[in-house]
PDB file of N, CA and C in Angstrom:
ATOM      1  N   UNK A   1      39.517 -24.445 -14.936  1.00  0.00           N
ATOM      2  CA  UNK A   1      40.831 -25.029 -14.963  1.00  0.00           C
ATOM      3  C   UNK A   1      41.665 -24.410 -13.842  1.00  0.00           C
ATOM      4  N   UNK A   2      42.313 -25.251 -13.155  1.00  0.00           N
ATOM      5  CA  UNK A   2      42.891 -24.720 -11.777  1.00  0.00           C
ATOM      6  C   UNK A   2      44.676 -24.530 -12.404  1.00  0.00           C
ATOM      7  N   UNK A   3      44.770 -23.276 -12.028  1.00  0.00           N
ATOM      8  CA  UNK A   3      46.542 -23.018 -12.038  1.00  0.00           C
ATOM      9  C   UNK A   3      47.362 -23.986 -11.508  1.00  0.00           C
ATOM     10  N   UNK A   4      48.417 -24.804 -12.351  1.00  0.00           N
ATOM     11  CA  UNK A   4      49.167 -25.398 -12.079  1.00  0.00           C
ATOM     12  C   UNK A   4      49.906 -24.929 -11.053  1.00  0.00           C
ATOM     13  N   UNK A   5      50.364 -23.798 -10.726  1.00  0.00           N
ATOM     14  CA  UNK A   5      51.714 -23.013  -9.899  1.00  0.00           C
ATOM     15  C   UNK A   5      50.974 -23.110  -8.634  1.00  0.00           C
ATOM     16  N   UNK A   6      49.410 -22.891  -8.426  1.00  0.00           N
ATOM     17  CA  UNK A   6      48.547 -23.105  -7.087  1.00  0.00           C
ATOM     18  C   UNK A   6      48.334 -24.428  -6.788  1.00  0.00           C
ATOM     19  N   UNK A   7      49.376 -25.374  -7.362  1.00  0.00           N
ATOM     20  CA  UNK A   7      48.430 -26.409  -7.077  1.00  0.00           C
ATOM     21  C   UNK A   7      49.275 -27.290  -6.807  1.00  0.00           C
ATOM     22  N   UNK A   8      50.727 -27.518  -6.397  1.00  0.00           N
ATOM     23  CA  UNK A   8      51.769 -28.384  -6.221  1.00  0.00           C
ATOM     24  C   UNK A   8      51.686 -28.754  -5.377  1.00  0.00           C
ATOM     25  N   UNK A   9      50.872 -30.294  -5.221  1.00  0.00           N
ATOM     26  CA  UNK A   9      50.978 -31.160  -4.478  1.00  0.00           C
ATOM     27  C   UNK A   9      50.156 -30.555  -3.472  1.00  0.00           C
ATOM     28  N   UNK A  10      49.985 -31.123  -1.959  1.00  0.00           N
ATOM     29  CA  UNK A  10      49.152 -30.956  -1.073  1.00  0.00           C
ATOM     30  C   UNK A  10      49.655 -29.673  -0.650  1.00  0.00           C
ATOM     31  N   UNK A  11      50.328 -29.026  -0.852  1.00  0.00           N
ATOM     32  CA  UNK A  11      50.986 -27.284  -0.294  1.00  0.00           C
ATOM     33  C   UNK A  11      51.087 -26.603  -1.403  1.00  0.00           C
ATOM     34  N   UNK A  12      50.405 -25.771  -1.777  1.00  0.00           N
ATOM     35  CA  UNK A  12      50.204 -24.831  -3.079  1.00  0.00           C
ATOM     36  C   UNK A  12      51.115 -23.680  -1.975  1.00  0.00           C
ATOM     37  N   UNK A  13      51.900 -23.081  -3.064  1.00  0.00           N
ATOM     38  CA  UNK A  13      52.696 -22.338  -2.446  1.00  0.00           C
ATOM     39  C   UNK A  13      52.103 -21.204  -1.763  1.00  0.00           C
ATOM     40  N   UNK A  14      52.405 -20.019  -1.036  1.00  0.00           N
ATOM     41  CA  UNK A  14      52.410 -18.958   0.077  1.00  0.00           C
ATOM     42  C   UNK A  14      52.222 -17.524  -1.030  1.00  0.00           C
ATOM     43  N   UNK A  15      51.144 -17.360  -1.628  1.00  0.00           N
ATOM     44  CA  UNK A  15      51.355 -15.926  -2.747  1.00  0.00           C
ATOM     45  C   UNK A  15      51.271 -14.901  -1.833  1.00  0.00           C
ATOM     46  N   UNK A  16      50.824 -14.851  -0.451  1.00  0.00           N
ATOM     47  CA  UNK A  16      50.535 -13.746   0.431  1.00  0.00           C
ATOM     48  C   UNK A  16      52.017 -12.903   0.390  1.00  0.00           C
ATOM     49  N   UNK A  17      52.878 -13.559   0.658  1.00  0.00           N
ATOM     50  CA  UNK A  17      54.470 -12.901   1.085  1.00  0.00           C
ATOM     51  C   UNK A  17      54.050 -11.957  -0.816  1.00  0.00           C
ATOM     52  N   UNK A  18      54.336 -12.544  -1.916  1.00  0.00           N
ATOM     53  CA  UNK A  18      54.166 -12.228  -3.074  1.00  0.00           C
ATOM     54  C   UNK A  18      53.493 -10.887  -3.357  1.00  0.00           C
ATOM     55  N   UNK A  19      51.827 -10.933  -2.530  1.00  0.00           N
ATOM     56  CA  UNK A  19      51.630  -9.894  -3.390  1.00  0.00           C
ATOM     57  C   UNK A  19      51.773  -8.631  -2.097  1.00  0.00           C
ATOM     58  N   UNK A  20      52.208  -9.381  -0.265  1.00  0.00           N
ATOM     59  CA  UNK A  20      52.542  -7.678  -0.130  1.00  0.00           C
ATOM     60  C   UNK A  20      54.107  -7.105  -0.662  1.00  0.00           C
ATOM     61  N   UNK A  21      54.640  -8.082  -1.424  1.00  0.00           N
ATOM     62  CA  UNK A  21      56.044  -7.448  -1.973  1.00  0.00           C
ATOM     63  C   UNK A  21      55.816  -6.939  -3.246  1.00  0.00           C
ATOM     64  N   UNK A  22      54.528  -7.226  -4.192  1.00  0.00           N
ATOM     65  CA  UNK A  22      54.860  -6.963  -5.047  1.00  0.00           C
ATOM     66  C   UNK A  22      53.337  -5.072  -4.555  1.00  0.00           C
ATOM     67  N   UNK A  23      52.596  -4.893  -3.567  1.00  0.00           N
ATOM     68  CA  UNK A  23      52.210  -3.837  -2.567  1.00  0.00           C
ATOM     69  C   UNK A  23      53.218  -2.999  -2.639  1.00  0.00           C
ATOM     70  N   UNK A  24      54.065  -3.197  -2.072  1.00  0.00           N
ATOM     71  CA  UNK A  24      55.043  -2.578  -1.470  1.00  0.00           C
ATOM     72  C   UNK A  24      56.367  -1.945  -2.877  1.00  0.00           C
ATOM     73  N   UNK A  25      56.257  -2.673  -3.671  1.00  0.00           N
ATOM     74  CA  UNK A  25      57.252  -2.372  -5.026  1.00  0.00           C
ATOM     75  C   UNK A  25      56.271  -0.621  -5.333  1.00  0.00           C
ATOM     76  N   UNK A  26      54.604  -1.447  -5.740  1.00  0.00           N
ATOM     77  CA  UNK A  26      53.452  -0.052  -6.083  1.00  0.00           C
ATOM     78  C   UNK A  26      54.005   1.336  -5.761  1.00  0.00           C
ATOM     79  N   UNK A  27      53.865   1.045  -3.942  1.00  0.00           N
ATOM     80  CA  UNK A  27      54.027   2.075  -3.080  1.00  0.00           C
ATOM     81  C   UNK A  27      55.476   2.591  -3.163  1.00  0.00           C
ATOM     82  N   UNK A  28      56.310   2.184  -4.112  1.00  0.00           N
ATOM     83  CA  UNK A  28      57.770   2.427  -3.857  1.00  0.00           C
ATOM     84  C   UNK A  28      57.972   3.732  -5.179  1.00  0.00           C
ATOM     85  N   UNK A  29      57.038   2.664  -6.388  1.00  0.00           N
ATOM     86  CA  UNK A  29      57.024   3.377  -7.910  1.00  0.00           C
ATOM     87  C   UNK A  29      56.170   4.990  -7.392  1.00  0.00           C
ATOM     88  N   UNK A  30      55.158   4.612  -6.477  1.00  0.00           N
ATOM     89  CA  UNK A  30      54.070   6.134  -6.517  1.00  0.00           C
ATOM     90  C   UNK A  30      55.227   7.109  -5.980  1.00  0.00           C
ATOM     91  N   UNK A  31      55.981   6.536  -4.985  1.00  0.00           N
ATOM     92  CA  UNK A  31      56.732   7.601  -4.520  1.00  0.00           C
ATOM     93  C   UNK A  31      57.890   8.537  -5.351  1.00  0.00           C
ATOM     94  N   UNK A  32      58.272   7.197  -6.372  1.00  0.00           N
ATOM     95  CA  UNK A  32      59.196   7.508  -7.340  1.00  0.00           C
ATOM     96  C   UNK A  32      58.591   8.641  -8.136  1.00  0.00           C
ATOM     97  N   UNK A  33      56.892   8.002  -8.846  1.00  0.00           N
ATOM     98  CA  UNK A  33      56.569   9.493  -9.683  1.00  0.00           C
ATOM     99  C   UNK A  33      56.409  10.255  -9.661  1.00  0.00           C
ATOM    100  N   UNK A  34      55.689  10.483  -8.075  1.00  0.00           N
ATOM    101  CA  UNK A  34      55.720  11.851  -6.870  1.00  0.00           C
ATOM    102  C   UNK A  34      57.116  12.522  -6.866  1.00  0.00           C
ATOM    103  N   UNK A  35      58.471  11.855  -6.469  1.00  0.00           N
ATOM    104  CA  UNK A  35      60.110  12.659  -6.746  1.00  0.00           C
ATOM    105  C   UNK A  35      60.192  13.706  -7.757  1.00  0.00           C
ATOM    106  N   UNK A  36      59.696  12.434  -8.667  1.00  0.00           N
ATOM    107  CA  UNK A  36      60.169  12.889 -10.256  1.00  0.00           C
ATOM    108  C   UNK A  36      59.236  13.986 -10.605  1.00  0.00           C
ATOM    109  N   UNK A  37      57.804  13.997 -10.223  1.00  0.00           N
ATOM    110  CA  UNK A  37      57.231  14.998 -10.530  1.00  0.00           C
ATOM    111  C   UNK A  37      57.445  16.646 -10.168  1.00  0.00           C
ATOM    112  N   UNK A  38      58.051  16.168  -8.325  1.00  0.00           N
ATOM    113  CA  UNK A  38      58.417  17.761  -7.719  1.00  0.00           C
ATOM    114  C   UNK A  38      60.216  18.359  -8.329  1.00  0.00           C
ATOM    115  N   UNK A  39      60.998  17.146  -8.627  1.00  0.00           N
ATOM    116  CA  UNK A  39      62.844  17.313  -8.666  1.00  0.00           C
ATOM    117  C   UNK A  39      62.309  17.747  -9.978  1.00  0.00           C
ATOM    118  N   UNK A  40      62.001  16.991 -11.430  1.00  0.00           N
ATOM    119  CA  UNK A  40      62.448  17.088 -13.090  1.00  0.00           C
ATOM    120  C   UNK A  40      60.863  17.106 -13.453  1.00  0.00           C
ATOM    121  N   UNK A  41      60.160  17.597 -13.136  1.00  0.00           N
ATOM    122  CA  UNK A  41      58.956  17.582 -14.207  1.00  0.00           C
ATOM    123  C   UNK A  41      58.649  17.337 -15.536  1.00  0.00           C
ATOM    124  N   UNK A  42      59.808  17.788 -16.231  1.00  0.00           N
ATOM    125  CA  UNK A  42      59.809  17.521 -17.258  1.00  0.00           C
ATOM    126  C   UNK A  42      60.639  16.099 -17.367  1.00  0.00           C
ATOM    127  N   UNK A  43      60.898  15.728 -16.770  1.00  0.00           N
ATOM    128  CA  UNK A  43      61.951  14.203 -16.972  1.00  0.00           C
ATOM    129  C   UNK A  43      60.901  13.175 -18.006  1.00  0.00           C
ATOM    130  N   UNK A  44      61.592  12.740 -18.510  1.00  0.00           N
ATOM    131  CA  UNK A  44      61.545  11.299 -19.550  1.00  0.00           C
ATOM    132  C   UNK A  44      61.581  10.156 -18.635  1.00  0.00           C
ATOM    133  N   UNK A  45      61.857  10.373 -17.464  1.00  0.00           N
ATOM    134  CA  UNK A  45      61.367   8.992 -16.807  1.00  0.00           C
ATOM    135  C   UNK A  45      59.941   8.777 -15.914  1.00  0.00           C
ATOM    136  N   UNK A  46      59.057   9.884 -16.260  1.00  0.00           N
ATOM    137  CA  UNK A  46      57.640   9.686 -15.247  1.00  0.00           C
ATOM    138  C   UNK A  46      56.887   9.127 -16.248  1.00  0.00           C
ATOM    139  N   UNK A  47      56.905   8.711 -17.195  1.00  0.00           N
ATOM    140  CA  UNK A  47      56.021   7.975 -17.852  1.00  0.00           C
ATOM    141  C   UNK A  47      56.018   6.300 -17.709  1.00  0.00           C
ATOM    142  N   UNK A  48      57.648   5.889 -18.264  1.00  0.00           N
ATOM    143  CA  UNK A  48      57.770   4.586 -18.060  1.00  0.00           C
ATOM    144  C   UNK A  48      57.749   4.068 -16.327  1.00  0.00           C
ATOM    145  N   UNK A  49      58.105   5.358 -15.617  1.00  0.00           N
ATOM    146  CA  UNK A  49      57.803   4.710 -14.475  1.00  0.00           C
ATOM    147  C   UNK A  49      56.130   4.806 -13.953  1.00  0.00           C
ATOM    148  N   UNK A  50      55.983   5.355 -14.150  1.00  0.00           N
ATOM    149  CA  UNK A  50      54.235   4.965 -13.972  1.00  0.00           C
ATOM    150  C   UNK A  50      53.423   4.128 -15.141  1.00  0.00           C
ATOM    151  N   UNK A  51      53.868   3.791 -15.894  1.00  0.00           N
ATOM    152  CA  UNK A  51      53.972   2.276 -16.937  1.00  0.00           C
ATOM    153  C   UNK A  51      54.128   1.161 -15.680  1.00  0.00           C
ATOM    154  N   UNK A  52      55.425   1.188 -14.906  1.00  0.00           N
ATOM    155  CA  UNK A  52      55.661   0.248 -14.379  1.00  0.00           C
ATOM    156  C   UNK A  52      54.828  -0.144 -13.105  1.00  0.00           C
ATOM    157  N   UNK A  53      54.081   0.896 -12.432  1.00  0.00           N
ATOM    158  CA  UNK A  53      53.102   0.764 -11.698  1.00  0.00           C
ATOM    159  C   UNK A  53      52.157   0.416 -11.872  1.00  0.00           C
ATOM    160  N   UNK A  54      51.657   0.960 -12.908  1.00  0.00           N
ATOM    161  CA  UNK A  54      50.435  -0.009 -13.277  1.00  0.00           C
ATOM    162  C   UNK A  54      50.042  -1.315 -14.308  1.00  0.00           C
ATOM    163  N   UNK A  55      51.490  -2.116 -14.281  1.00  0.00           N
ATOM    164  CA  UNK A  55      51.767  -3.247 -14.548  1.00  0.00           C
ATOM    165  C   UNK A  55      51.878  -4.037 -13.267  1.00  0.00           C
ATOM    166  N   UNK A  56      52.704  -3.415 -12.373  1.00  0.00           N
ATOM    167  CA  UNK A  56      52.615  -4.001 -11.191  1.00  0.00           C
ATOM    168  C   UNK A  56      51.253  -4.536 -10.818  1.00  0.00           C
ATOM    169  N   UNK A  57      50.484  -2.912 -10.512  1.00  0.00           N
ATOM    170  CA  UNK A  57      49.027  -2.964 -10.083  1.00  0.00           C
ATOM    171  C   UNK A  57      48.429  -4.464 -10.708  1.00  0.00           C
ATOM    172  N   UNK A  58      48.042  -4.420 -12.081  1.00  0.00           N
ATOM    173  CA  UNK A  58      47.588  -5.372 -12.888  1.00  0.00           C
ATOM    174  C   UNK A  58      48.106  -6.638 -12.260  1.00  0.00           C
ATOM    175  N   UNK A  59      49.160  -7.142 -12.021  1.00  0.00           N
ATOM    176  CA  UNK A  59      49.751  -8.186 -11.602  1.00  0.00           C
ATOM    177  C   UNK A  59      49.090  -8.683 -10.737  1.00  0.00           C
ATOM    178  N   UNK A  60      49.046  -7.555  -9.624  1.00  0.00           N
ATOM    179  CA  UNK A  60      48.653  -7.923  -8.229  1.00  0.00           C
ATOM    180  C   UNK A  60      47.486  -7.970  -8.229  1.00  0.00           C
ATOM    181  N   UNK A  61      46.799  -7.740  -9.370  1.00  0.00           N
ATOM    182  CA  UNK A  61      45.128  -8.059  -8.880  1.00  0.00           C
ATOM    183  C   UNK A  61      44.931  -9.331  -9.930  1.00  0.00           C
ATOM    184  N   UNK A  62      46.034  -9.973 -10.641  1.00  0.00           N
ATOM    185  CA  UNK A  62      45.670 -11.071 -11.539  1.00  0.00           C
ATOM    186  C   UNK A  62      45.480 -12.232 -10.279  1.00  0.00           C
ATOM    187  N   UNK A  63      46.992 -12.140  -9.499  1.00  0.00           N
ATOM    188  CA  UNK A  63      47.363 -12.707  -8.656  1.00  0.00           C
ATOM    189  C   UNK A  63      46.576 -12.934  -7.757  1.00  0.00           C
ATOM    190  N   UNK A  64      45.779 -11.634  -6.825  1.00  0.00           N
ATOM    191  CA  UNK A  64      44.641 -12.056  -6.185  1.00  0.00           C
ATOM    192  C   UNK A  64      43.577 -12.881  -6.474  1.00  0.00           C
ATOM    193  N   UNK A  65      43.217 -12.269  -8.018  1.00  0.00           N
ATOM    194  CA  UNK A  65      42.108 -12.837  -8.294  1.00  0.00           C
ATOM    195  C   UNK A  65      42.526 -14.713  -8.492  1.00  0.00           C
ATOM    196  N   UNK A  66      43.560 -15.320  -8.580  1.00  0.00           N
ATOM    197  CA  UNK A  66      44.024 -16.836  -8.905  1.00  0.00           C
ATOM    198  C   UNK A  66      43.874 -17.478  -7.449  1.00  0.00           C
ATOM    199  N   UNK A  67      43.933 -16.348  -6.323  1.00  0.00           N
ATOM    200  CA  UNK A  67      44.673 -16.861  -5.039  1.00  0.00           C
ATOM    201  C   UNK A  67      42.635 -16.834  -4.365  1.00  0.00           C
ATOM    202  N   UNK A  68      41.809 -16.298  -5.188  1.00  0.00           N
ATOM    203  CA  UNK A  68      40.737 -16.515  -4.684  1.00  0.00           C
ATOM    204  C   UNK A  68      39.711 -17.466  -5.454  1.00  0.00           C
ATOM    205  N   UNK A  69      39.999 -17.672  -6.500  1.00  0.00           N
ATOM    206  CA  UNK A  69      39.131 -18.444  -7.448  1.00  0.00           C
ATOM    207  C   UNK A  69      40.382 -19.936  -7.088  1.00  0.00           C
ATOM    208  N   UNK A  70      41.380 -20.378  -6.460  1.00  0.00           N
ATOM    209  CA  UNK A  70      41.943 -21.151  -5.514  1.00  0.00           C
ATOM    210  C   UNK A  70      41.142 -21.827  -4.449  1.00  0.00           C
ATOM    211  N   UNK A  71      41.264 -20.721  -4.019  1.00  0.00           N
ATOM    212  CA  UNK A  71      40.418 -20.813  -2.177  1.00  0.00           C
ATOM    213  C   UNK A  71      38.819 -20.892  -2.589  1.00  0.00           C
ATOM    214  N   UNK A  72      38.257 -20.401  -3.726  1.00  0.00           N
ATOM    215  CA  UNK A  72      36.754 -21.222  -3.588  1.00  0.00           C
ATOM    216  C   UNK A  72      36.611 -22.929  -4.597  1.00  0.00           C
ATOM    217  N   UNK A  73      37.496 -22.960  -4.935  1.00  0.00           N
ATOM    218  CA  UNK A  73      37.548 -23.701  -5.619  1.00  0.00           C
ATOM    219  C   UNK A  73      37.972 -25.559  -4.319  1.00  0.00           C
ATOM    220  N   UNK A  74      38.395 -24.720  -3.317  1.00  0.00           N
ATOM    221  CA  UNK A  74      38.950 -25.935  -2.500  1.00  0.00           C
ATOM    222  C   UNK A  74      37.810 -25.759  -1.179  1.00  0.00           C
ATOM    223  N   UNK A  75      36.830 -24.711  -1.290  1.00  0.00           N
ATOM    224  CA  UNK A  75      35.412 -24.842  -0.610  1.00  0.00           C
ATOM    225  C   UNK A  75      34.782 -26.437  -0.309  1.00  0.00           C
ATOM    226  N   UNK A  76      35.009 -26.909  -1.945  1.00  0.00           N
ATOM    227  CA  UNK A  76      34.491 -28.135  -2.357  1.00  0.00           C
ATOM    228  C   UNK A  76      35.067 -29.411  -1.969  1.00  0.00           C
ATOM    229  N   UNK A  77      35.626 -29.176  -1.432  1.00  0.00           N
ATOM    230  CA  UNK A  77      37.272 -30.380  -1.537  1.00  0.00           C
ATOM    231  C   UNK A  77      36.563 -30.689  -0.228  1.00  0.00           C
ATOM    232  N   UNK A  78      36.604 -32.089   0.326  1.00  0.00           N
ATOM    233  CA  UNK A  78      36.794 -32.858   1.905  1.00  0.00           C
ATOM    234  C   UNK A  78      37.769 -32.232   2.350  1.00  0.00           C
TER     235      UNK A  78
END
């Protein structure tokens, strides 16, 4: 079953911009838990923020994986 959101009309939208922004969010959180780890070690916020990274992460490899089972899927296509 092909993703509706990949599939609008003859131009399935651009996920590339998508997943280096949602790259770049990753690389923003690692730095955050790296702060938090050297400033508050003990802080209450290095958990949920590395929660939030590897939700991100997850995202971005759902996303890949749609944006490639896409592209073999249109192998077939004229």
């Amino acid at each position: 079953m092909t993703n509706p959101a990949l599939t609008q009309g003859d131009n399935p939208p651009d996920l590339s911009v998508s997943l280096a922004e949602i790259a770049g969010l990753i690389s923003y959180v690692q730095i955050l838990v790296t702060s938090c780890e050297e400033v508050a070690p003990e802080s209450d916020l290095i958990g949920p923020v590395r929660t939030i990274g590897k939700h991100l992460h997850e995202i971005m490899e759902r996303m890949e994986a749609c944006i490639e089972q896409e592209l073999s899927s249109q192998e077939g296509r004229p």
